[in-house]
Protein backbone atom coordinates (compact mmCIF):
# COMPACT_ATOMS: atom_id res chain seq x y z
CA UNK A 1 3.57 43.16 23.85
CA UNK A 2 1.31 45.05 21.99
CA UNK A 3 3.82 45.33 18.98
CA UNK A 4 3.87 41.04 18.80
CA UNK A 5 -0.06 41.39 18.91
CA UNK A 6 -0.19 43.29 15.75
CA UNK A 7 2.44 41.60 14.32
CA UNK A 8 0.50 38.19 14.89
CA UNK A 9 -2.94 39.71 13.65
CA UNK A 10 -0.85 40.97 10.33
CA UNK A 11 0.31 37.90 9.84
CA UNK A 12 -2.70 35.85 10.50
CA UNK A 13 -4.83 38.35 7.97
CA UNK A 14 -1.86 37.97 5.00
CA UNK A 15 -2.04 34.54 5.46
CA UNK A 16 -5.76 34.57 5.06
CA UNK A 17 -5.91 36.51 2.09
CA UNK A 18 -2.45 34.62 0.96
CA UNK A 19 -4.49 31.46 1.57
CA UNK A 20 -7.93 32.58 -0.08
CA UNK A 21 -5.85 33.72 -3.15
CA UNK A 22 -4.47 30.60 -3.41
CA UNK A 23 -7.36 28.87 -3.09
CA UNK A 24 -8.62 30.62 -5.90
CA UNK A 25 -6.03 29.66 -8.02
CA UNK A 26 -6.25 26.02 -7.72
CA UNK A 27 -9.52 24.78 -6.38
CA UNK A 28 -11.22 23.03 -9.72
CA UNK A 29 -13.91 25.16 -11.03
CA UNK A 30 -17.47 25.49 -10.84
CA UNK A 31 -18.87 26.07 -14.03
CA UNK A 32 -22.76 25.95 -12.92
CA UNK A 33 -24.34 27.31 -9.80
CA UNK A 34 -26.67 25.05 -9.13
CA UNK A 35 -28.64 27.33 -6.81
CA UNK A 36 -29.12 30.42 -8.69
CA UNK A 37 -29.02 28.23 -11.86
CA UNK A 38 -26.76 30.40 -13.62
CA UNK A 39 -23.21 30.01 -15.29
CA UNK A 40 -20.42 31.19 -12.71
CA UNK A 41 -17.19 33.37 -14.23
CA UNK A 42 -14.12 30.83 -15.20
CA UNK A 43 -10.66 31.89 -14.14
CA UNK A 44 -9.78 34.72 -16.46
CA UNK A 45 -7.05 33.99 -18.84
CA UNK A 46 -3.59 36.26 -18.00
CA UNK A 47 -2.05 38.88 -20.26
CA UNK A 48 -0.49 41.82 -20.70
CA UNK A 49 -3.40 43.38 -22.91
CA UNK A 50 -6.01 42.08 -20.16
CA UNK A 51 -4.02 43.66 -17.60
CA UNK A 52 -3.43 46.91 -19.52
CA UNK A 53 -7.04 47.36 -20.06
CA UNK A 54 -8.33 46.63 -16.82
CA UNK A 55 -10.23 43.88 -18.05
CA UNK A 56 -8.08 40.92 -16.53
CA UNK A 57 -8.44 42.29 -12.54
CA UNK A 58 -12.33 43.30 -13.54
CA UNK A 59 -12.82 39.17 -14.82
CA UNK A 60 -10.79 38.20 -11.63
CA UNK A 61 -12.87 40.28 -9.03
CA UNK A 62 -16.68 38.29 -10.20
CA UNK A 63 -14.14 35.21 -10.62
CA UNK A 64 -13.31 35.46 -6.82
CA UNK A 65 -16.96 36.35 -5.60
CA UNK A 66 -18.15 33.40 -8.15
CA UNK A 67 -16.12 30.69 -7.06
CA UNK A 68 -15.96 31.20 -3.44
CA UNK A 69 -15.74 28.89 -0.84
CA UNK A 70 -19.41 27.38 -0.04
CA UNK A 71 -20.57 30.26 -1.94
CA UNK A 72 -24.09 28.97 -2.29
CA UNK A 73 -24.48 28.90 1.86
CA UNK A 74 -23.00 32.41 2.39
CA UNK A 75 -25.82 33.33 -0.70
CA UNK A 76 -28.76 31.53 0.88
CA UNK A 77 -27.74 33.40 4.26
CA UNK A 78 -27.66 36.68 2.94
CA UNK A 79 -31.27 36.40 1.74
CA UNK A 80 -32.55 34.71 4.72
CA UNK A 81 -30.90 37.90 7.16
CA UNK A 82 -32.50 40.24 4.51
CA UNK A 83 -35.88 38.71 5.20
CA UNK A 84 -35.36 38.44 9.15
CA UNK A 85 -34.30 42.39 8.77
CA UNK A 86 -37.93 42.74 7.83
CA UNK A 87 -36.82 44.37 3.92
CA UNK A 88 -39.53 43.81 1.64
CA UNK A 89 -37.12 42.17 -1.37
CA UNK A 90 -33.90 41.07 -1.93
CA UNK A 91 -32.31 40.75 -5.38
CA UNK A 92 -35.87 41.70 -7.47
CA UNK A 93 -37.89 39.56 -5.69
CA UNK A 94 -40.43 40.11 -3.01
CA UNK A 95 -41.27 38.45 0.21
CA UNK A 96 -44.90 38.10 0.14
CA UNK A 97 -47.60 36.69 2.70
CA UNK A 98 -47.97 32.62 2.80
CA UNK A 99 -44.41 32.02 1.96
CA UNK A 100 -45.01 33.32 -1.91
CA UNK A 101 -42.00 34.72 -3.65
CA UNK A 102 -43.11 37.28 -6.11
CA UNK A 103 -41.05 38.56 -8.60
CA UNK A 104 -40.74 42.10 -9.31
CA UNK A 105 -41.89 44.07 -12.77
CA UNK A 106 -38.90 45.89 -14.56
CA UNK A 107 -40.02 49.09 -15.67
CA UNK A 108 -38.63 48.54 -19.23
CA UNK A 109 -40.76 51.05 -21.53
CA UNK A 110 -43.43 49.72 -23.92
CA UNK A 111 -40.97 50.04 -26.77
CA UNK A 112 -40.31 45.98 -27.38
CA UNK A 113 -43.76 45.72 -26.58
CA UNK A 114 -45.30 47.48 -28.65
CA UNK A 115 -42.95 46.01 -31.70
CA UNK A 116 -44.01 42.80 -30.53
CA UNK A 117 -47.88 43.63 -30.92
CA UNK A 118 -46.93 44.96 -34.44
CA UNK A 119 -46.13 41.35 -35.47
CA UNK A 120 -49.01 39.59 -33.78
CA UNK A 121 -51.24 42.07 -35.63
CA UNK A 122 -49.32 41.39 -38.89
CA UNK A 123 -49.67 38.16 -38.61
CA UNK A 124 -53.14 37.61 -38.36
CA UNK A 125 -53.47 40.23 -41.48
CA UNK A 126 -51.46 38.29 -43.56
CA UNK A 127 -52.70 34.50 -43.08
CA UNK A 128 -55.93 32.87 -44.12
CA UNK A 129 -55.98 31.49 -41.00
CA UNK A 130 -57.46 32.22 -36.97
CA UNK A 131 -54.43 33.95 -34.78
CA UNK A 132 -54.97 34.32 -31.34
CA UNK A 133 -53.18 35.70 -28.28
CA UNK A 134 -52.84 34.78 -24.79
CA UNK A 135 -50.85 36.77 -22.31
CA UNK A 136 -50.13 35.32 -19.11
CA UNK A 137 -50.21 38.41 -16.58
CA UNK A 138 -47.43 38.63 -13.96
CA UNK A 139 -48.24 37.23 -10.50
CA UNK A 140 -47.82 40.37 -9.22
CA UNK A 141 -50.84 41.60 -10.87
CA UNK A 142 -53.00 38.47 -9.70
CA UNK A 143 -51.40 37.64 -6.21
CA UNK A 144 -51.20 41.89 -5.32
CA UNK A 145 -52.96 41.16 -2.17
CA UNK A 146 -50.14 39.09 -1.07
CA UNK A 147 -47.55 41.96 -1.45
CA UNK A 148 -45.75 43.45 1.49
CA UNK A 149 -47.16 46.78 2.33
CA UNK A 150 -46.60 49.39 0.96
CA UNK A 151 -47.58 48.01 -2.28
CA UNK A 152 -45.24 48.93 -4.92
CA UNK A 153 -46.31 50.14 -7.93
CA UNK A 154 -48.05 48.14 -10.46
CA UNK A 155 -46.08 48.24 -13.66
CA UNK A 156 -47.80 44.94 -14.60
CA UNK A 157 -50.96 46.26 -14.87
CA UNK A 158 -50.02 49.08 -17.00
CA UNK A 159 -48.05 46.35 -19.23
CA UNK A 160 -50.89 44.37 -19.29
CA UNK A 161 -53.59 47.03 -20.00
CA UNK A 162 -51.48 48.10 -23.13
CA UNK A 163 -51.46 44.76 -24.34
CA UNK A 164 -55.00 44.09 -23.86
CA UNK A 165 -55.88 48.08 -25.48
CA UNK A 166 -54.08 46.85 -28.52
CA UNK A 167 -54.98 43.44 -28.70
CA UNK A 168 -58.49 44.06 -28.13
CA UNK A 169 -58.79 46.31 -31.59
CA UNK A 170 -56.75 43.74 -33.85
CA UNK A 171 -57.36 40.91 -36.16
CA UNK A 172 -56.34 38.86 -33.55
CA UNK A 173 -58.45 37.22 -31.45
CA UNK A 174 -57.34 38.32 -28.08
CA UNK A 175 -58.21 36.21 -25.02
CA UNK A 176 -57.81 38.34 -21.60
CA UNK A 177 -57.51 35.67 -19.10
CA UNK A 178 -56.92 38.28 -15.72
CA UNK A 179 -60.70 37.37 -14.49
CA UNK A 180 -60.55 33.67 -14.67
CA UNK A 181 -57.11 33.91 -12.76
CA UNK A 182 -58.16 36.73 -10.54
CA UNK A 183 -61.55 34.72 -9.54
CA UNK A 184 -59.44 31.36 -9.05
CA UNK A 185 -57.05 33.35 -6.41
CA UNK A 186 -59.54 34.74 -4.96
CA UNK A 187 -60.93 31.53 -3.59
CA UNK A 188 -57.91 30.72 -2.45
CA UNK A 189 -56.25 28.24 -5.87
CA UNK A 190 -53.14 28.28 -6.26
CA UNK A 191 -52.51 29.43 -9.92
CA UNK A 192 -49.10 30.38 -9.49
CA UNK A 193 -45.76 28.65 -8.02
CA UNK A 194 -45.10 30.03 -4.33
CA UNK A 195 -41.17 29.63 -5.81
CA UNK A 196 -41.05 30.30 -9.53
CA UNK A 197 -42.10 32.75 -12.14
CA UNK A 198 -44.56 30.02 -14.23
CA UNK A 199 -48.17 29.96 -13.87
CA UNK A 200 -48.86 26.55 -11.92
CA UNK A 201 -50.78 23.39 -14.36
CA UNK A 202 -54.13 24.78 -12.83
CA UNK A 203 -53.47 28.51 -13.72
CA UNK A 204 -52.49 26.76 -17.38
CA UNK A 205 -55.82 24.79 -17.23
CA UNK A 206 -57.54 28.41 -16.60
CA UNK A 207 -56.22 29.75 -19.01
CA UNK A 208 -56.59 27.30 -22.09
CA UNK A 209 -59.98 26.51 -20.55
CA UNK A 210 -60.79 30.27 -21.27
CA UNK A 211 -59.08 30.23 -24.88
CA UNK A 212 -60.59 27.12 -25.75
CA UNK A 213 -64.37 28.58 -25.21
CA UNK A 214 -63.43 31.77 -26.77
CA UNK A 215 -62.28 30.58 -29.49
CA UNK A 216 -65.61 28.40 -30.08
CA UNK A 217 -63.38 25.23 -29.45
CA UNK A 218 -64.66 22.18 -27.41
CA UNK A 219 -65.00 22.69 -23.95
CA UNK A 220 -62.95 21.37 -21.54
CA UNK A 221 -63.93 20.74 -17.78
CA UNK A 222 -61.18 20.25 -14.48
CA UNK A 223 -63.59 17.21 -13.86
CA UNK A 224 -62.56 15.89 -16.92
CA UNK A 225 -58.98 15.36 -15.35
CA UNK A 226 -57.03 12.93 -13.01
CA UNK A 227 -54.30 14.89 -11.31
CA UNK A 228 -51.02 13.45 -9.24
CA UNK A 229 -48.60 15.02 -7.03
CA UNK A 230 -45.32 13.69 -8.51
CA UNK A 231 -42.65 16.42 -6.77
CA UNK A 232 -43.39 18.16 -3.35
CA UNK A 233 -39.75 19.28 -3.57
CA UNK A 234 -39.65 22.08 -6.47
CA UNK A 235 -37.76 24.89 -5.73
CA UNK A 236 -37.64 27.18 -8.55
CA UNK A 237 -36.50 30.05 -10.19
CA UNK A 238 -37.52 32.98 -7.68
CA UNK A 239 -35.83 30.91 -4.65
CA UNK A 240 -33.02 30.99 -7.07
CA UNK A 241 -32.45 34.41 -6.63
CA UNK A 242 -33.10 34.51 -3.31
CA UNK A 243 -32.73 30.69 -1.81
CA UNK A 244 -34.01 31.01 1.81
CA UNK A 245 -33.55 28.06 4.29
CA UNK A 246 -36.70 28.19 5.68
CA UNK A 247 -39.13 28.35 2.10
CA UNK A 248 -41.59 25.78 1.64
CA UNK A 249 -41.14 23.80 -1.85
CA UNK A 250 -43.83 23.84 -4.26
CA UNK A 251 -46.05 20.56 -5.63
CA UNK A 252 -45.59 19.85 -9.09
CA UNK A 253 -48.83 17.89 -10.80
CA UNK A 254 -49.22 16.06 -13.70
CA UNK A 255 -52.95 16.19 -15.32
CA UNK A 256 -54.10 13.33 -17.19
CA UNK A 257 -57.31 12.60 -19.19
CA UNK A 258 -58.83 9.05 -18.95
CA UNK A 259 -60.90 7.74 -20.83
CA UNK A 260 -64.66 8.38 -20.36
CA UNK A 261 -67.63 9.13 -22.03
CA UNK A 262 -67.10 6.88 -24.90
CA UNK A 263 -63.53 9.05 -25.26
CA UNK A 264 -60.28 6.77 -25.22
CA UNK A 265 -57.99 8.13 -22.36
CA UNK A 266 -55.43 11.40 -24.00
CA UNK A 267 -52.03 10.19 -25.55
CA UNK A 268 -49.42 11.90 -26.55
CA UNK A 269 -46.37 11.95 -27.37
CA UNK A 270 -43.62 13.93 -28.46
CA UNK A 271 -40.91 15.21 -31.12
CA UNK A 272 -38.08 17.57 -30.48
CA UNK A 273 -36.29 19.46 -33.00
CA UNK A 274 -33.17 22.17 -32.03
CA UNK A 275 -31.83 21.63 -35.55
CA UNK A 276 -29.59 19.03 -35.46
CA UNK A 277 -31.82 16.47 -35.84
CA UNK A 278 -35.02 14.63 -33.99
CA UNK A 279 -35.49 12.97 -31.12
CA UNK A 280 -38.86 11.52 -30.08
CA UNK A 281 -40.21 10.44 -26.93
CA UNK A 282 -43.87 8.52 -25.94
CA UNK A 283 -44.54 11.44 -23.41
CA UNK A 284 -44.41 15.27 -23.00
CA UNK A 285 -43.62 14.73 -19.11
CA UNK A 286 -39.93 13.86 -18.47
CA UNK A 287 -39.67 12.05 -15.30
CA UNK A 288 -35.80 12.12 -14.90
CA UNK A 289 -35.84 15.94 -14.52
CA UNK A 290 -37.83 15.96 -11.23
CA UNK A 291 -34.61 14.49 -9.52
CA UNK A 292 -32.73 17.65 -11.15
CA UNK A 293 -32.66 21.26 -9.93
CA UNK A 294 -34.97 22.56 -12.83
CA UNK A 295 -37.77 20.36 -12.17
CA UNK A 296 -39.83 22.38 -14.69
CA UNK A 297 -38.31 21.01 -17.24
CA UNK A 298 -40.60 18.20 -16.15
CA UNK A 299 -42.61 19.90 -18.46
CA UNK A 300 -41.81 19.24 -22.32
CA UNK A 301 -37.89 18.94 -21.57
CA UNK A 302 -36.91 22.27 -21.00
CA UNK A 303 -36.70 25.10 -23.73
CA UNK A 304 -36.16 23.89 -27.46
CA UNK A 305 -36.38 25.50 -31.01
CA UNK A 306 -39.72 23.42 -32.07
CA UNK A 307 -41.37 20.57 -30.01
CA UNK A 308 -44.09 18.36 -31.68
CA UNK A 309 -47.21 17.04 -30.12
CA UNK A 310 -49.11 14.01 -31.67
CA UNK A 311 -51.87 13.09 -29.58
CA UNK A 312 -55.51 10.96 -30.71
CA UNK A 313 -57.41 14.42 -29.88
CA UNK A 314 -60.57 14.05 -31.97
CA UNK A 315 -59.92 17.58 -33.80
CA UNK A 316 -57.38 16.81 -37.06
CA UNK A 317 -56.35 20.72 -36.91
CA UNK A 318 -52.72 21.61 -36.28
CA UNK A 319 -52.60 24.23 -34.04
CA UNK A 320 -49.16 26.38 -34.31
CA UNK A 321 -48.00 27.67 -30.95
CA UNK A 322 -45.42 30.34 -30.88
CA UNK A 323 -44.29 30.86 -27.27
CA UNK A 324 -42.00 30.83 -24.57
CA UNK A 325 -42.02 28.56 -21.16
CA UNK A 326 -45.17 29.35 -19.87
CA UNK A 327 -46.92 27.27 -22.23
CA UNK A 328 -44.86 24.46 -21.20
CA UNK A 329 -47.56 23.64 -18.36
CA UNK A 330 -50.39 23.82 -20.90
CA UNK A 331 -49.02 21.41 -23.34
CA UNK A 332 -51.61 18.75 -22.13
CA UNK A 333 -54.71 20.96 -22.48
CA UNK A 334 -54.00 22.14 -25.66
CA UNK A 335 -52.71 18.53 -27.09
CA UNK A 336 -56.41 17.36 -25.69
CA UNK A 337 -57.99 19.48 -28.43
CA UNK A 338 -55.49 19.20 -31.28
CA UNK A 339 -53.99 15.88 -33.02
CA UNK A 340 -51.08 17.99 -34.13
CA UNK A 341 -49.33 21.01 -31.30
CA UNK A 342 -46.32 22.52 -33.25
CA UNK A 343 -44.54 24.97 -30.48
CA UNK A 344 -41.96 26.98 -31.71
CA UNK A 345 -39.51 29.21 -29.55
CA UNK A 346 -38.77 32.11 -31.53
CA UNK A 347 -35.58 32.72 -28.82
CA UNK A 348 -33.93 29.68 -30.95
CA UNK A 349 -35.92 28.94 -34.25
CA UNK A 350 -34.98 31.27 -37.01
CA UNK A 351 -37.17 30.01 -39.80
CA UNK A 352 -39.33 31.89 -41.31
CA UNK A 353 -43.48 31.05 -39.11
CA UNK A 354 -45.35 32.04 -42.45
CA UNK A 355 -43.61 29.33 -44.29
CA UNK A 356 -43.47 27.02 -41.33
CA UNK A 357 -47.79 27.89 -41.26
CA UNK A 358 -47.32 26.67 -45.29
CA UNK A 359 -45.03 24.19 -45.16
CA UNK A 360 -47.44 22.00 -42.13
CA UNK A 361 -50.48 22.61 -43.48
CA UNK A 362 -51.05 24.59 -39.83
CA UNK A 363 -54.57 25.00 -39.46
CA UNK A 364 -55.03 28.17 -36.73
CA UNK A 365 -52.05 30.23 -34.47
CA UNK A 366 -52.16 31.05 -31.21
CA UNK A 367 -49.38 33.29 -29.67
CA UNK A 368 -49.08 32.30 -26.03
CA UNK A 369 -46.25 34.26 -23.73
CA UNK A 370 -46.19 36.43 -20.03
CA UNK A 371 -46.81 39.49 -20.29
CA UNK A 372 -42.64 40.12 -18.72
CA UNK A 373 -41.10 38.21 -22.06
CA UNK A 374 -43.92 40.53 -24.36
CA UNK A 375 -42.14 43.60 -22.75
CA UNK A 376 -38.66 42.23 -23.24
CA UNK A 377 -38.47 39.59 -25.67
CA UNK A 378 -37.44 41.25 -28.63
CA UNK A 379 -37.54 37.86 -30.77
CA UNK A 380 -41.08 37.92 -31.17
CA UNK A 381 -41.60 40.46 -33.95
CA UNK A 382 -39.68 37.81 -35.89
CA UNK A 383 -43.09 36.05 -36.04
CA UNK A 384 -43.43 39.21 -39.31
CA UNK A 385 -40.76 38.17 -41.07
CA UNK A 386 -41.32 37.42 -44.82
CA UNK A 387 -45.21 38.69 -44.82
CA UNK A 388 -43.97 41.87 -46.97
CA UNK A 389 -42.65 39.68 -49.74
């Protein structure tokens, strides 16, 4: 008897894995995870070199974890259990009071930083022209009272200090905006998203608001601007890497500027340029991306090489921004002060900025990243190319 039982359970486990491998073999392919937004491993092509190497059974082994069955549930469950366990993170990213996902700071060196500074400080030595900086600090710096206890260790203040330290001693003219954000959280503002990495339209409001006086520009007041709730369903890229059942969605809001005061109500809209060619569009909000899983694309259509910004702002300057996505959410506040916003993503363009800053007639420069993509980003220091010629 007990012989057929084993037999039976044998054969039922080979014809599990017979069946799985199978499955493998000739379900159709995801190419996209749609969850943790990411590209998932194809089937590996078969040969006798792959093999030989290794290579082939290494490809097939993230193929098989990549493309299985309801993979996204069994991914979701394992961070919800991890959470229930009471564990303090899961996959870089912590589980902090009032539902906030927080994302942990790498401890990456100051190497990429510091080359990075180099260039910013180049820059405004070379050019005729005002160059400023704004760092967006990590939410773990701003929201640290939200942190599970024990607090880890802050490597985003040390990050940030450095930057400041630097900053704070250059040509540039260096806008620290941790006490505006620090004093907003404080009272309770929301200045970052509970589920992604980006600094929330307020926090951008904050922090151009702060720029914009320091830099003897036209003031700008919250008062000034209508704001709408257009998605209460944005999950994004922290509940990516760890997509619990039970988090609560984050608000997106558009700001608008109507007209008051004797000032017309803010237009703008907007050009996009990856190198093939232009396309234009009458806003820099894209509506069709809130019914997508990157709903911050909402904001200026997702990364691109250069984006335009023509808007009846009262100022003729052309401001040059040179950036990554946290500037996305401060398009608006920064087109409000500037007919012309020329952003450039130094991850894609590869012209030269000093002739770009020739070339448009750009008027003043104002580098605008998180601290995390300062310390890692190693495309920035492109921003000195061609000054020693």
């Amino acid at each position: 008897m007990k012989q057929t039982t084993d037999r039976i359970v044998t054969g039922l486990v080979a014809a599990f894995f017979l069946g799985a491998m199978l499955f493998l073999l000739f379900k159709p392919q995801k190419e996209l995870s749609e969850t943790e937004r990411r590209a998932l491993q194809e089937r590996p092509s078969f040969s006798l070199q792959a093999i030989g190497s290794g290579e082939y059974m290494k490809q097939f082994e993230t193929y098989s974890t990549d493309q299985f069955f309801a993979r996204d549930f069994f991914v979701s469950t394992q961070a919800q259990t991890e959470k229930l366990l009471g564990k303090q993170e899961n996959n870089g990213v912590y589980f902090a009071k009032d539902d906030f996902l927080i994302g942990r700071v790498e401890e990456s060196g100051f190497s990429i930083a510091d080359a990075n500074l180099n260039a910013v400080e180049k820059l405004a030595d070379a050019v005729p022209i005002p160059v400023g900086a704004v760092v967006c600090p990590p939410a773990e710096t701003i929201l640290s009272d939200r942190l599970p206890d024990p607090r880890p260790a802050d490597q985003g203040i040390l990050l940030m200090d450095r930057i400041a330290e630097r900053l704070a001693h250059s040509k540039a003219e260096w806008t620290d905006v941790r006490p505006v954000l620090d004093d907003a959280a404080a009272r309770g503002e929301q200045v970052f998203y509970r589920t992604d990495h980006h600094e929330t339209s307020y926090g951008a409001f904050l922090i151009v608001q702060a720029w914009r006086e320091q830099a003897g520009l036209p003031p700008m007041e919250q008062s000034q601007w209508e704001q709408s709730v257009v998605s209460r369903s944005f999950l994004g890229t922290l509940w990516s890497k760890t997509p619990l059942f039970t988090q609560t969605p984050d608000e997106i809001v558009r700001w608008d500027r109507p007209a008051a005061d004797g000032r017309p109500a803010l237009e703008v809209r907007m050009e996009i340029d990856d190198g093939a060619g232009t396309e234009a569009y009458p806003d820099l909000y894209a509506e069709e991306f809130l019914q997508a899983q990157d709903q911050y694309s909402y904001f200026l259509r997702g990364n691109h090489a250069l984006v335009r910004l023509f808007s009846n702002a009262e100022n003729p300057e052309k401001l040059l921004v040179l950036k990554d996505s946290y500037a996305h959410t401060a398009a608006p506040f920064l087109a409000d002060c500037f007919s012309e916003v020329h952003l450039l993503d130094l991850r894609y363009y590869r012209g030269r900025v000093v002739d770009y800053i020739r070339e448009n007639e750009i008027d003043r420069v104002l580098f605008f990243y998180s601290a995390e993509n300062f310390a890692k980003d190693a495309t920035i220091r492109r921003a000195e190319n061609g000054l020693e010629e």
